[in-house]
C-alpha atoms as a PDB file:
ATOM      1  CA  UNK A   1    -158.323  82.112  43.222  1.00  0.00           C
ATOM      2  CA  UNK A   2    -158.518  80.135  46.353  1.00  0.00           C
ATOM      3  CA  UNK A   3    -159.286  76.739  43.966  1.00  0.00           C
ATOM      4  CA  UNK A   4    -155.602  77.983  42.541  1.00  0.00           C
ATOM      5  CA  UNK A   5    -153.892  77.827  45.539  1.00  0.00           C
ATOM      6  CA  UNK A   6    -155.283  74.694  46.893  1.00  0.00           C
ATOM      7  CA  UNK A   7    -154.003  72.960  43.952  1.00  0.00           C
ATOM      8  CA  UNK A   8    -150.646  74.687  43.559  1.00  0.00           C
ATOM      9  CA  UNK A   9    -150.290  73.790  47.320  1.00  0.00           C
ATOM     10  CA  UNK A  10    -151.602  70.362  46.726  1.00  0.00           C
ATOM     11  CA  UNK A  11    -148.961  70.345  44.031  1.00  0.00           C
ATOM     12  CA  UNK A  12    -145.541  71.680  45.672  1.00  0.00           C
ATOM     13  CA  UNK A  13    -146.553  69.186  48.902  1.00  0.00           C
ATOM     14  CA  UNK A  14    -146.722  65.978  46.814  1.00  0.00           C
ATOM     15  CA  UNK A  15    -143.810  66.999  44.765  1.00  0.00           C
ATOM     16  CA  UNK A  16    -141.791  67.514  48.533  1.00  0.00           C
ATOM     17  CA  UNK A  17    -143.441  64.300  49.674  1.00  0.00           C
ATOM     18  CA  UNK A  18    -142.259  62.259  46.186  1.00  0.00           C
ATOM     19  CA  UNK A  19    -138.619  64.070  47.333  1.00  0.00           C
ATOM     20  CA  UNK A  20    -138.710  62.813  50.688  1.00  0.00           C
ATOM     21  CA  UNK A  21    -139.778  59.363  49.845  1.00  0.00           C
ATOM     22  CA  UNK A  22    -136.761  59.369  47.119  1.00  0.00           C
ATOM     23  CA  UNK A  23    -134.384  60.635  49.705  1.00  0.00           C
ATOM     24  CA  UNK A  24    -135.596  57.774  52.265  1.00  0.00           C
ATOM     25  CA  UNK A  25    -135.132  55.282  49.724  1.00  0.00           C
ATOM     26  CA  UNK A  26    -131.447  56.093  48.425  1.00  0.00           C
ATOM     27  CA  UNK A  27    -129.931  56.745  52.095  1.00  0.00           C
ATOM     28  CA  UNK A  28    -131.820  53.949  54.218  1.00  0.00           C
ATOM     29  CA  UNK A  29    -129.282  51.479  54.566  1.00  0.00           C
ATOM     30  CA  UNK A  30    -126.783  53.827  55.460  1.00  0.00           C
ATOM     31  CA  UNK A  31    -129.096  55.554  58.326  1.00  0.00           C
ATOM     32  CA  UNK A  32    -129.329  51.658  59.551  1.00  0.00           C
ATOM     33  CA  UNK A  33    -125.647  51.270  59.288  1.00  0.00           C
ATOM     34  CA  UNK A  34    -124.881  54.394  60.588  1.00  0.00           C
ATOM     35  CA  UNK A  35    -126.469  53.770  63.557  1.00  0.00           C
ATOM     36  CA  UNK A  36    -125.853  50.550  64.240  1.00  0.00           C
ATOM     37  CA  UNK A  37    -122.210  51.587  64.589  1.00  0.00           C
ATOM     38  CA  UNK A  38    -123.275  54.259  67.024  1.00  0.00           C
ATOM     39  CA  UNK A  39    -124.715  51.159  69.176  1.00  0.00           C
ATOM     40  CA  UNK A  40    -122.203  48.863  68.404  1.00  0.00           C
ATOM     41  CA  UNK A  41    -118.830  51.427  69.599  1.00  0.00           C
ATOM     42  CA  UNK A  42    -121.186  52.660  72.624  1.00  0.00           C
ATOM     43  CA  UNK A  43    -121.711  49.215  74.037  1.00  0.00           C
ATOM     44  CA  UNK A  44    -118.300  48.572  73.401  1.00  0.00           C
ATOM     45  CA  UNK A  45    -117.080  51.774  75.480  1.00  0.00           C
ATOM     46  CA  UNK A  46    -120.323  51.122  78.363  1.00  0.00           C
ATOM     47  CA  UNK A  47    -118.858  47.394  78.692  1.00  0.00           C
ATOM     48  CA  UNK A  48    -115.845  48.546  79.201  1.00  0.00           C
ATOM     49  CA  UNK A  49    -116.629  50.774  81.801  1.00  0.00           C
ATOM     50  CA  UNK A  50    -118.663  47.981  83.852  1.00  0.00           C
ATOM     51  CA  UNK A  51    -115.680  45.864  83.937  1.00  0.00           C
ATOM     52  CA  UNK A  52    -113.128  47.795  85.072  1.00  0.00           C
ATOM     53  CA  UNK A  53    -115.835  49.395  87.666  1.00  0.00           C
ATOM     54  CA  UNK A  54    -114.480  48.759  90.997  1.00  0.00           C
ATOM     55  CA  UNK A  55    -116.090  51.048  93.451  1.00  0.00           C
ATOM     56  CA  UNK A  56    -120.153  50.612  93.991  1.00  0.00           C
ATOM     57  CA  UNK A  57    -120.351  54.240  92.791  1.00  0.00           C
ATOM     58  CA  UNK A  58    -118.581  53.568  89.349  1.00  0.00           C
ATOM     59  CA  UNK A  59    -121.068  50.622  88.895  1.00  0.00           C
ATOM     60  CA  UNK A  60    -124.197  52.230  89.957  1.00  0.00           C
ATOM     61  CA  UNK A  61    -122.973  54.703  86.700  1.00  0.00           C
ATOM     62  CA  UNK A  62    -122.375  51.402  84.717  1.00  0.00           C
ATOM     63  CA  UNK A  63    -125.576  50.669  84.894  1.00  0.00           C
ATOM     64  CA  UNK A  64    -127.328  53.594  83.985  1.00  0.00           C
ATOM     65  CA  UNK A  65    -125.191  53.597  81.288  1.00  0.00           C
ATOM     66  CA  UNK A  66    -126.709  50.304  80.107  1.00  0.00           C
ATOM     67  CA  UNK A  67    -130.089  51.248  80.870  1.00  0.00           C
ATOM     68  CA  UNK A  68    -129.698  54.495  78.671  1.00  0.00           C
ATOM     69  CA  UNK A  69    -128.021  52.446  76.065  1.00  0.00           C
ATOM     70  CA  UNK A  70    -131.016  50.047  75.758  1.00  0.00           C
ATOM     71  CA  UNK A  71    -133.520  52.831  76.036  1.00  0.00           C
ATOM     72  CA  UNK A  72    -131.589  54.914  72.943  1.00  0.00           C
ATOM     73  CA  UNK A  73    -131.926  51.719  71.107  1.00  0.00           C
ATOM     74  CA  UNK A  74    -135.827  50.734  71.356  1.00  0.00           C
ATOM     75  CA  UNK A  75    -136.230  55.098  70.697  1.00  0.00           C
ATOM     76  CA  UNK A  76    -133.960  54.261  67.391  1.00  0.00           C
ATOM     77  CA  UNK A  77    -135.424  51.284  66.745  1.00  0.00           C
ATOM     78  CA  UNK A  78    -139.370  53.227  66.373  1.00  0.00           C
ATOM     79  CA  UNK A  79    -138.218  56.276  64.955  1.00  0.00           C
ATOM     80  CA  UNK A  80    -136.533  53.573  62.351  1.00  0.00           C
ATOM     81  CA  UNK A  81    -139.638  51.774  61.953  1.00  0.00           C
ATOM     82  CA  UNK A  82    -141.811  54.954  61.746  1.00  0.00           C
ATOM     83  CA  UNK A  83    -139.957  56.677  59.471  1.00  0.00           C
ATOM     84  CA  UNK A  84    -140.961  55.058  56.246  1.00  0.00           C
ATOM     85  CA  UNK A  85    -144.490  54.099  57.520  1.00  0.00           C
ATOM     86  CA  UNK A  86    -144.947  58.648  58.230  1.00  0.00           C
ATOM     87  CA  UNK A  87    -143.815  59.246  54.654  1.00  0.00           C
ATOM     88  CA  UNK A  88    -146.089  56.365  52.980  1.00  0.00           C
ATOM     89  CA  UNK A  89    -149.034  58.039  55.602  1.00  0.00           C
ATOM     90  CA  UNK A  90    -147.885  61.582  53.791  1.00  0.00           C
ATOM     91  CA  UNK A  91    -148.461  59.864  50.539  1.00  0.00           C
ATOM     92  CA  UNK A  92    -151.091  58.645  50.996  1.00  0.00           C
ATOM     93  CA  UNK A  93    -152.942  61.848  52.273  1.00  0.00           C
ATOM     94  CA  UNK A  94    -151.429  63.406  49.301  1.00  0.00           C
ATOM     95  CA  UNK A  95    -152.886  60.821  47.073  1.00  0.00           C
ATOM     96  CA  UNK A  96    -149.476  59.979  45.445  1.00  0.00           C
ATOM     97  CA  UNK A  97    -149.815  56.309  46.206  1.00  0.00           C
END
C-alpha cells in the first residue's frame, strides 16, 4: 500500500512540477517585462521627487527612496534568477530531467 502511494505521490508531484516548468516557460518574458516597467515608472516618479526636493527633510526621503528602489531591484533581480534554477532543482529531484 505504502509502495502505492509513494508512486502516486511521486506521480501527481512531477506532473505539478512539468506544470510549473510549462507555466514558467510561456509567461517569462512578460514577468521580465512586467517588472521592468514597475522599475522603470518608479524611478521615474523617485527622480522626480529628488529634483523638486527643496527642504533637507524632502531629500533625506529622496534618498531612501533611491536606496529602496535599488534594493527592490537586486531582491527582483535573484528571485528572477532563482526562479527557473528552483524549478529545474524540483525536476531534477523529481527525476523529470
Amino acid at each position: 500500500m505504502s509502495q502505492l502511494l509513494a508512486a502516486t505521490l511521486d506521480g501527481n508531484l512531477a506532473e505539478i512540477v512539468s506544470n510549473l516548468s510549462t507555466l514558467m516557460d510561456s509567461f517569462w518574458i512578460y514577468i521580465v517585462l512586467a517588472m521592468a516597467a514597475v522599475v522603470v515608472v518608479w524611478g521615474a516618479y523617485i527622480g522626480i521627487r529628488v529634483a523638486i526636493a527643496n527642504r533637507n527633510e524632502d531629500k533625506i526621503n529622496a534618498r531612501g527612496m533611491v536606496k529602496s528602489l535599488i534594493i527592490g531591484i537586486i531582491i527582483m533581480f535573484v528571485i528572477a534568477m532563482g526562479a527557473p534554477l528552483l524549478i529545474n532543482g524540483l525536476s531534477a529531484w523529481v527525476g523529470i530531467a
